[in-house]
Protein backbone atom coordinates (compact mmCIF):
# COMPACT_ATOMS: atom_id res chain seq x y z
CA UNK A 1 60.11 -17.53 30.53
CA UNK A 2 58.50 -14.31 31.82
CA UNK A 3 58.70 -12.89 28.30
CA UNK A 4 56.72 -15.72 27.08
CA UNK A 5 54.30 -15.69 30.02
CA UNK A 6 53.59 -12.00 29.29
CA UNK A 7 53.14 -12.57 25.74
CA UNK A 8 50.89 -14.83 26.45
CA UNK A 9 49.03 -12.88 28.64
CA UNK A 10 48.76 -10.15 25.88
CA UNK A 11 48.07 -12.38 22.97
CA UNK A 12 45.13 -13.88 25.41
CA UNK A 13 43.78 -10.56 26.67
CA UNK A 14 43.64 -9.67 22.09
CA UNK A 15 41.53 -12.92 21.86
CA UNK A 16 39.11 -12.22 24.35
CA UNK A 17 38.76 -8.29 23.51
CA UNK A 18 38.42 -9.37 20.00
CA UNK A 19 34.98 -12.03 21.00
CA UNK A 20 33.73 -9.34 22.85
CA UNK A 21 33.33 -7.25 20.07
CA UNK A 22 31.99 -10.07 17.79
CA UNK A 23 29.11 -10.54 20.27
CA UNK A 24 28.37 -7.32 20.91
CA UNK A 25 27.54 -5.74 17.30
CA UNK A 26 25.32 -8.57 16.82
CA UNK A 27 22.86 -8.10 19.73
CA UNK A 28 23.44 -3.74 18.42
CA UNK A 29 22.21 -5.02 15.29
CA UNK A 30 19.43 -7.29 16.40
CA UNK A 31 18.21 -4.30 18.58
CA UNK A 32 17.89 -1.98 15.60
CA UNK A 33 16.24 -4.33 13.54
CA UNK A 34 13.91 -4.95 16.31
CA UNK A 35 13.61 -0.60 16.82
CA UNK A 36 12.94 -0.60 12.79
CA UNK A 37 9.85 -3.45 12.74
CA UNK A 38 8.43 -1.17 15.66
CA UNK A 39 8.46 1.90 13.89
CA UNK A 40 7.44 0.23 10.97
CA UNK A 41 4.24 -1.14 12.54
CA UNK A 42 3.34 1.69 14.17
CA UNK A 43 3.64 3.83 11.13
CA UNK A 44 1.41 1.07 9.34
CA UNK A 45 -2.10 -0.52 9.36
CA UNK A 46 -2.92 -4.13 10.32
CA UNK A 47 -5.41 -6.49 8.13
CA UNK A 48 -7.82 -6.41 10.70
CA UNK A 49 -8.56 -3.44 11.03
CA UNK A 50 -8.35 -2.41 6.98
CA UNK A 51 -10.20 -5.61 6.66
CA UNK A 52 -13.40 -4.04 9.02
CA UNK A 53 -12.76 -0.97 7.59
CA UNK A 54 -13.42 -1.81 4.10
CA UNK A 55 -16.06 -4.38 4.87
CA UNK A 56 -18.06 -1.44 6.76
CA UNK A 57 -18.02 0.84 4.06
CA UNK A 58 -18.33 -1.12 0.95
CA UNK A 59 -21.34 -3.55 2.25
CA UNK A 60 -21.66 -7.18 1.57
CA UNK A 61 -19.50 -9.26 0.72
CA UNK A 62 -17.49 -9.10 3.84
CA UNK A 63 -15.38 -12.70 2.99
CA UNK A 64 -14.77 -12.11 -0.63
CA UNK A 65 -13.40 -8.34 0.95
CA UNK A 66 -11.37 -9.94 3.40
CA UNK A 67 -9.78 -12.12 0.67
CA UNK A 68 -8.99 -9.43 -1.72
CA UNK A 69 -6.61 -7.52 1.00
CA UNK A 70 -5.69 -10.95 2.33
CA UNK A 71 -4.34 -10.76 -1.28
CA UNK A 72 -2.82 -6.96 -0.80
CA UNK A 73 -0.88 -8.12 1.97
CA UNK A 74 0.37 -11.12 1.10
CA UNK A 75 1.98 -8.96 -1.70
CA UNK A 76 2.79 -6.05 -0.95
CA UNK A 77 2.66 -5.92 3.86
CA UNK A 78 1.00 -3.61 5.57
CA UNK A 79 -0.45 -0.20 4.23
CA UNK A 80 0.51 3.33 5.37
CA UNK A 81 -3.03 5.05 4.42
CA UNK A 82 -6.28 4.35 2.35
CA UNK A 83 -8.56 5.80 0.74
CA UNK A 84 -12.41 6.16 0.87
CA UNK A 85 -14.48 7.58 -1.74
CA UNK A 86 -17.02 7.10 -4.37
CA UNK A 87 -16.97 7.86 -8.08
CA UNK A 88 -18.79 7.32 -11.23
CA UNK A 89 -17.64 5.96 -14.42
CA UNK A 90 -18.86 5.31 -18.40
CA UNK A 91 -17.59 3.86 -20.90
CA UNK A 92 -17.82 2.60 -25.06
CA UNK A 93 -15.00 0.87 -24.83
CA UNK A 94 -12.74 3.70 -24.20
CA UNK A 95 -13.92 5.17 -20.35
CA UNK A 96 -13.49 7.72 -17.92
CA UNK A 97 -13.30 7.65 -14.07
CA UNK A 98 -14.46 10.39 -11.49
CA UNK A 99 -14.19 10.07 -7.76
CA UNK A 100 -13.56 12.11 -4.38
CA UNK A 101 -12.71 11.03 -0.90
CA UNK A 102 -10.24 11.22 2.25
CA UNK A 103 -7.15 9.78 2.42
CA UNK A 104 -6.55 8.17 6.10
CA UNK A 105 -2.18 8.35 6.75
CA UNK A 106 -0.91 6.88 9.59
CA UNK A 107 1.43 9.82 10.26
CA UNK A 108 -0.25 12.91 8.80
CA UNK A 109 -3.69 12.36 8.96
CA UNK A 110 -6.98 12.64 7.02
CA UNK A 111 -7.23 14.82 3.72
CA UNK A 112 -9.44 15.58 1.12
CA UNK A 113 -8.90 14.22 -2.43
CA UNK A 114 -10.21 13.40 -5.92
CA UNK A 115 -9.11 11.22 -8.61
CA UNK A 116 -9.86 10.93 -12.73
CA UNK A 117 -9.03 8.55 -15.29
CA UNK A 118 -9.62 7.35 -18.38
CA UNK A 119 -9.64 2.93 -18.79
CA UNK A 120 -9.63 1.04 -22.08
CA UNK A 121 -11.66 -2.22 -22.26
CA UNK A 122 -14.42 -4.30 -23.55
CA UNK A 123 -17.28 -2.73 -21.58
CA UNK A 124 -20.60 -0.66 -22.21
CA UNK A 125 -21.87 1.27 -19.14
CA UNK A 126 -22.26 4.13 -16.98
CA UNK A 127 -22.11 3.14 -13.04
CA UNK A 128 -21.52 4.57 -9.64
CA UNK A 129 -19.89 2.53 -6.92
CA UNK A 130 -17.81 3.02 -3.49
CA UNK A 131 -13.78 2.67 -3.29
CA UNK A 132 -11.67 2.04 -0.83
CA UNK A 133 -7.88 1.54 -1.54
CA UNK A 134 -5.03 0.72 0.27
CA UNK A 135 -2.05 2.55 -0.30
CA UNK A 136 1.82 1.77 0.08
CA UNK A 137 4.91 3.69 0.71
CA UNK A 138 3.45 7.01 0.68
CA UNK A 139 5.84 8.97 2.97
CA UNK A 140 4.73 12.18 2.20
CA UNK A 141 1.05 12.96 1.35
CA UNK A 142 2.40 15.41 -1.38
CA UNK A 143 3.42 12.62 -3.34
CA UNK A 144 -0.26 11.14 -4.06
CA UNK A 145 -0.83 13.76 -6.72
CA UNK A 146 0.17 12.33 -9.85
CA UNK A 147 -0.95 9.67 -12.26
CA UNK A 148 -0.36 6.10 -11.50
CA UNK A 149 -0.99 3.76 -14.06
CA UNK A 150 -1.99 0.38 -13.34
CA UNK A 151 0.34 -2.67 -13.26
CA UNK A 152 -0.92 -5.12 -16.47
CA UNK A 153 -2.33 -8.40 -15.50
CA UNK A 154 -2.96 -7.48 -11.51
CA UNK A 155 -6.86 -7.27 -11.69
CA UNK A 156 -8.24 -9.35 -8.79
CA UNK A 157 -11.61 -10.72 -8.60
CA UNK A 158 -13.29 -12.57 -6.32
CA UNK A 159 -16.91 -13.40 -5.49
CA UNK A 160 -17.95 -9.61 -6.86
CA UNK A 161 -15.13 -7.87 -5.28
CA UNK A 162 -12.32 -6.29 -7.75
CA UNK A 163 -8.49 -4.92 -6.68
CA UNK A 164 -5.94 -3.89 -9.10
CA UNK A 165 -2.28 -2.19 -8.69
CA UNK A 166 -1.53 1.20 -9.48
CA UNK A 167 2.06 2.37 -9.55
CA UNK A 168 4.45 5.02 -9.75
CA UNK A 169 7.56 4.45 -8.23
CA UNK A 170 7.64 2.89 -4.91
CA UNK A 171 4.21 4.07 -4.22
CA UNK A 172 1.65 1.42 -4.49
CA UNK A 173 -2.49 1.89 -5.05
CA UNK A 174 -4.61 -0.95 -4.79
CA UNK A 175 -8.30 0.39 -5.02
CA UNK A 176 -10.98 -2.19 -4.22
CA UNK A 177 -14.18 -2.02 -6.13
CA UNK A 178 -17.54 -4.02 -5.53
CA UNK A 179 -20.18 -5.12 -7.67
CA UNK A 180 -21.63 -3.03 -10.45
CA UNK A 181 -18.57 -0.59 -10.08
CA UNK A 182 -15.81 -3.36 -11.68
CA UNK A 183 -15.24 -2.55 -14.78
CA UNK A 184 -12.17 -4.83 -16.63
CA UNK A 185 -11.22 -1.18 -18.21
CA UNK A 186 -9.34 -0.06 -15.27
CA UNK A 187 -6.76 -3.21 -15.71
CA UNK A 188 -5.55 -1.12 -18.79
CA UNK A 189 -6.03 2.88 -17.24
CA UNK A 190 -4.81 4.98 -14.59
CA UNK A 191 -5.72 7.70 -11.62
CA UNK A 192 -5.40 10.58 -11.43
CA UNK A 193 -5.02 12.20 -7.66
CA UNK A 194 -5.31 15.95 -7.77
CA UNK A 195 -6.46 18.28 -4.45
CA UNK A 196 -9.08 19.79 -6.54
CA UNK A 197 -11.69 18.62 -8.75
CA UNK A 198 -11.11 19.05 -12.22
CA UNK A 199 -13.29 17.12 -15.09
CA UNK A 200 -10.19 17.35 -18.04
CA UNK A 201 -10.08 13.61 -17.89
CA UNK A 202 -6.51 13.56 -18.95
């Protein structure tokens, strides 16, 4: 009988060690997913204020703006950086794309950049227009300065207000354009970043 009792005992003490575990590494895990949305959102910009950004430097517009990132992050979340700028384009059906600005990052700060490109499409111009793009993923500044070529079929427009993806990788562009400076030949181009100028298109 006092084998029994004692086995008991043991076989009991098992059980209860063994539901103390199973609610303990889900409140660990709950806690780090809880340490990783803080991080992330502090690393990250919110719609409001990209949304007031963008709508103070582009000008007019302000709803159809607000719609467009609406649009950004319902697809892709919140941003890491952006970009301001302005740049000039032409094209005869075949175009090319020159801009400068700063690139905002949430973790390392502003820097200087430019961008070139060259678009296919069924447009005649030359025009000049302001930029600001949200950008995605970029965990290292470094990274920016390559080509990313846009994603086909993402052009956006909406009451005079264009977005499109760029890609390379995991690291997302979506420049915003208003006006005069959408062009339909970006859907089928890319960018360029580079730290310097340089006008070889290519």
């Amino acid at each position: 009988m006092k084998i029994f009792f004692r086995s008991f005992l043991i076989i009991l003490g098992l059980a209860l060690a063994g539901c103390s575990n199973n609610t303990v590494a889900p409140t660990e895990s709950l806690q780090h997913r809880q340490n990783m949305d803080e991080t992330n959102y502090a690393n990250t910009y919110d719609e409001k204020s990209v949304a007031n950004a963008a709508s103070d430097f582009l000008g007019g517009g302000s709803e159809a703006i607000a719609k467009v990132i609406e649009k950004a992050f319902k697809d892709h979340g919140r941003p890491n950086g952006y970009i301001i700028g302005t740049e000039g384009s032409a094209a005869l059906v075949v175009g090319l794309r020159y801009g400068d600005g700063t690139m905002s990052h949430k973790i390392e700060g502003n820097s200087r950049l430019y961008w070139k490109g060259p678009s296919i499409g069924f447009d005649v111009g030359v025009n000049g227009s302001r930029v600001f793009a949200l950008v995605y993923n970029l965990h290292d500044v470094e990274e920016l300065y390559q080509r990313f070529p846009a994603v086909e079929g993402s052009l956006y427009y909406i009451g005079g207000v264009g977005m499109n993806y760029q890609q390379r990788g995991n690291i997302i562009i979506a420049p915003i354009r208003v006006g005069v400076g959408l062009r339909a030949g970006i859907n089928l181009g890319y960018i360029h970043f580079t730290k310097k100028r340089s006008w070889i298109p290519f």
